[in-house]
C-alpha atoms as a PDB file:
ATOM      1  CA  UNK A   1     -50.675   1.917  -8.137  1.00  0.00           C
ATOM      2  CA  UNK A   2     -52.900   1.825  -5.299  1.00  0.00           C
ATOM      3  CA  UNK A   3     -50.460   4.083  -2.596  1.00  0.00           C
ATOM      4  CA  UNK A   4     -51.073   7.185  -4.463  1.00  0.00           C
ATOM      5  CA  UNK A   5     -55.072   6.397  -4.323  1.00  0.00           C
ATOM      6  CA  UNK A   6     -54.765   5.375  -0.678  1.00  0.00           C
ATOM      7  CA  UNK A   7     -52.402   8.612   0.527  1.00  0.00           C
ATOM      8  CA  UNK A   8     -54.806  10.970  -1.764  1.00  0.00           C
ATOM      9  CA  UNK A   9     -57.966   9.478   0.960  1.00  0.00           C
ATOM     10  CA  UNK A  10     -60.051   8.152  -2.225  1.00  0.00           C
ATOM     11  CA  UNK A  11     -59.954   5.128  -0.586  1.00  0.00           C
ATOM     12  CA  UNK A  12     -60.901   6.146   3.160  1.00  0.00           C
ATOM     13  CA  UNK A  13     -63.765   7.855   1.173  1.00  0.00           C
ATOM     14  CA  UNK A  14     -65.616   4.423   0.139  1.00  0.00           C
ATOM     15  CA  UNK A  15     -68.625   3.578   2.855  1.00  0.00           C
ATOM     16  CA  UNK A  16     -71.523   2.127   0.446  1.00  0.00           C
ATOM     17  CA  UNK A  17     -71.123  -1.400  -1.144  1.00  0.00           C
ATOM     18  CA  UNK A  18     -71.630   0.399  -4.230  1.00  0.00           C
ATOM     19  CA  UNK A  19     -68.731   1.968  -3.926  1.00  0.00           C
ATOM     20  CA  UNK A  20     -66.285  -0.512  -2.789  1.00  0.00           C
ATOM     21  CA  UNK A  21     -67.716  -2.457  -5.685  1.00  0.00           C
ATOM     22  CA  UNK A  22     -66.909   0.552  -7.762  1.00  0.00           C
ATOM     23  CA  UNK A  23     -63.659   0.697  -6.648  1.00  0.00           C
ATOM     24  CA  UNK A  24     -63.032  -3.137  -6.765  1.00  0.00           C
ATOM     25  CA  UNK A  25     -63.981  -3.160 -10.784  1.00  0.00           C
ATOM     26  CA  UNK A  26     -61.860   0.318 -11.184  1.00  0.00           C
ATOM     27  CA  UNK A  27     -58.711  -1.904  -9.559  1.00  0.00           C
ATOM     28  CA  UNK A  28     -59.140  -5.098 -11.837  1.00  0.00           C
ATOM     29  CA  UNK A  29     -59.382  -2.345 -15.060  1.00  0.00           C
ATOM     30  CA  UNK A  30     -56.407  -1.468 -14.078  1.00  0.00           C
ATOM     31  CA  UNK A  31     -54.672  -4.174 -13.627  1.00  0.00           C
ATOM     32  CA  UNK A  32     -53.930  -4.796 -17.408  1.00  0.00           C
ATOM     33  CA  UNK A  33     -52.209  -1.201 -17.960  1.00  0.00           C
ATOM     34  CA  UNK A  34     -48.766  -1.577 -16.610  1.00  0.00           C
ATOM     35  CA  UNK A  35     -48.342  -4.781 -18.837  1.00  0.00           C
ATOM     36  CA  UNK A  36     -49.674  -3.175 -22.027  1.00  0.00           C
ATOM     37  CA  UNK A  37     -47.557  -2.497 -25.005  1.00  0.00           C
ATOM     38  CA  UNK A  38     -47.423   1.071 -24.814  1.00  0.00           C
ATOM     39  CA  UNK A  39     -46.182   1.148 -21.181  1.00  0.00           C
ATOM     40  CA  UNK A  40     -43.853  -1.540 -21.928  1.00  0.00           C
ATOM     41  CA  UNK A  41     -42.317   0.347 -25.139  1.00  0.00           C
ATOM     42  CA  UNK A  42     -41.869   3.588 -22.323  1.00  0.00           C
ATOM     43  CA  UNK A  43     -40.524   1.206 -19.820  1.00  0.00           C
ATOM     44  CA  UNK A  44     -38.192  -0.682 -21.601  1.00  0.00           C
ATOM     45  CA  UNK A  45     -34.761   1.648 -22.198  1.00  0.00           C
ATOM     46  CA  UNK A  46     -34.389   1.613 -18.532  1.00  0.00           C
ATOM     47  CA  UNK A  47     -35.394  -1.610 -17.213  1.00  0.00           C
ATOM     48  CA  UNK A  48     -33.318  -3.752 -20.130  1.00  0.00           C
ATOM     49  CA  UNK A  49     -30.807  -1.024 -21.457  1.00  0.00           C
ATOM     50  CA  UNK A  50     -29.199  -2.138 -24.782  1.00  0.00           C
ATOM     51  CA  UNK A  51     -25.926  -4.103 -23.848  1.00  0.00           C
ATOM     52  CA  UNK A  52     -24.170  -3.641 -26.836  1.00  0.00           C
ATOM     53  CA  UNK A  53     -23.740   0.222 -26.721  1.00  0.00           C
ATOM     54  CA  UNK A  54     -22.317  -0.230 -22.792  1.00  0.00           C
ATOM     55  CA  UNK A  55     -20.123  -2.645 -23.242  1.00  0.00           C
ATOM     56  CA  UNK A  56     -16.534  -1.821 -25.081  1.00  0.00           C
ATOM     57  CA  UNK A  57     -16.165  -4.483 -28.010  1.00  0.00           C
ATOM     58  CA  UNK A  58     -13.109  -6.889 -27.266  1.00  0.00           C
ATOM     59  CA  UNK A  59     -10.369  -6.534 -29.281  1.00  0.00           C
ATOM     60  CA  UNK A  60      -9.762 -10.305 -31.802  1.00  0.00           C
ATOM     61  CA  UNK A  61      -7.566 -12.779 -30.283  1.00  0.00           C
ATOM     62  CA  UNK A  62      -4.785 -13.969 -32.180  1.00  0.00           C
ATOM     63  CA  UNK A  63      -4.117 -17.954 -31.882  1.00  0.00           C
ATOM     64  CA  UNK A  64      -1.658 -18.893 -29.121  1.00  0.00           C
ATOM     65  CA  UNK A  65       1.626 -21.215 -29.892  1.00  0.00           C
ATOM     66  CA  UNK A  66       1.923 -23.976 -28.746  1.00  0.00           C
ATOM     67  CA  UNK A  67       3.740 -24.309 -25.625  1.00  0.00           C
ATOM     68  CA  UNK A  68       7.080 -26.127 -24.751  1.00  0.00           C
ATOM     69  CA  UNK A  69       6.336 -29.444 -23.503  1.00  0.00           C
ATOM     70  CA  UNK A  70       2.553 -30.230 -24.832  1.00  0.00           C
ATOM     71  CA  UNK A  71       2.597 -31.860 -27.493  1.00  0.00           C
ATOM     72  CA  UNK A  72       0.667 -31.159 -30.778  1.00  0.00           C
ATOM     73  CA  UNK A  73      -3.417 -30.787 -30.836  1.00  0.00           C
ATOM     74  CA  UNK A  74      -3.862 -30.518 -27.148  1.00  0.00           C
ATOM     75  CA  UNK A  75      -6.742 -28.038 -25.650  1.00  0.00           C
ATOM     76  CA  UNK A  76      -4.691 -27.371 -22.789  1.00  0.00           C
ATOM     77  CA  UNK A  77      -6.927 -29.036 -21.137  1.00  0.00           C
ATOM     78  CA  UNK A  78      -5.092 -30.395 -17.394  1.00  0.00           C
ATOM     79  CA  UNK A  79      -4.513 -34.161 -17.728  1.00  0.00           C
ATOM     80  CA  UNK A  80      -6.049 -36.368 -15.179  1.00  0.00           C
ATOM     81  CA  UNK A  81      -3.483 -36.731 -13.219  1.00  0.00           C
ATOM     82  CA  UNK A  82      -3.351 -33.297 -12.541  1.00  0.00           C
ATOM     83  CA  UNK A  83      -7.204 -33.115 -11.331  1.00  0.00           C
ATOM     84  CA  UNK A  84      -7.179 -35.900  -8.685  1.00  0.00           C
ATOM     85  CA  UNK A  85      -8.403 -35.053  -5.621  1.00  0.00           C
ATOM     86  CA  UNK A  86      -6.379 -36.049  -2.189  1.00  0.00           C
ATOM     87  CA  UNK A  87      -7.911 -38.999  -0.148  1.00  0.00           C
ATOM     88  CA  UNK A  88     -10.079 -38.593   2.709  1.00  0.00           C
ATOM     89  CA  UNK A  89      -9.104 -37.635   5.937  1.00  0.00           C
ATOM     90  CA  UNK A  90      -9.677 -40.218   8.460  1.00  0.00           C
ATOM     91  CA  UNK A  91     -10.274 -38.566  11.359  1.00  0.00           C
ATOM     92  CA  UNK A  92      -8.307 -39.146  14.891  1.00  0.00           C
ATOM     93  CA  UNK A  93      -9.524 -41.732  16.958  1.00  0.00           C
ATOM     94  CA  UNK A  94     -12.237 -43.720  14.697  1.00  0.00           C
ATOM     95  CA  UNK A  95      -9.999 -46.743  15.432  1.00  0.00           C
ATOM     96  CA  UNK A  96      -9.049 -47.520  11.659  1.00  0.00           C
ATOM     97  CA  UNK A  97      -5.573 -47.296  10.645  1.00  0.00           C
END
């Protein structure tokens, strides 16, 4: 808020300590007005756009079968032996086996 003030030369204009106090009390009146309701109620449609009406709805899921080879009230979830991670790598020439 203070660029257009500055570019305009209001504030190159300021020489008594009147003024600059002037001009100090005009910035700290302002300072409220971009988080005020009304300029929060303009601002809001673009800065948080409603979701809902850009996304597409998804279409229901139906339940999936159960698969060949699980057996009955598993989340198909991986078993553990499935998630183990390799051993470390020893690396060449730290003298252990």
């Amino acid at each position: 808020m203070i660029l257009p003030f500055r570019e305009t030369g209001w504030i190159t204009r300021v020489n008594t300590p009147v003024e600059q106090i002037g001009l100090a009390l005009r910035g700290v009146a302002l300072t409220p007005v971009p988080g005020s309701p009304p300029v929060r109620r303009l601002t809001r449609p673009p800065v948080r756009p409603p979701i809902d009406r850009l996304l597409v709805p998804a279409a229901p899921r139906k339940p999936d079968a159960p698969q060949a080879g699980r057996g009955a009230g598993t989340t198909g979830a991986r078993s553990r032996s499935s998630c183990r991670t390799p051993p470390p790598v020893t690396p060449a020439g730290s003298g252990t086996p």
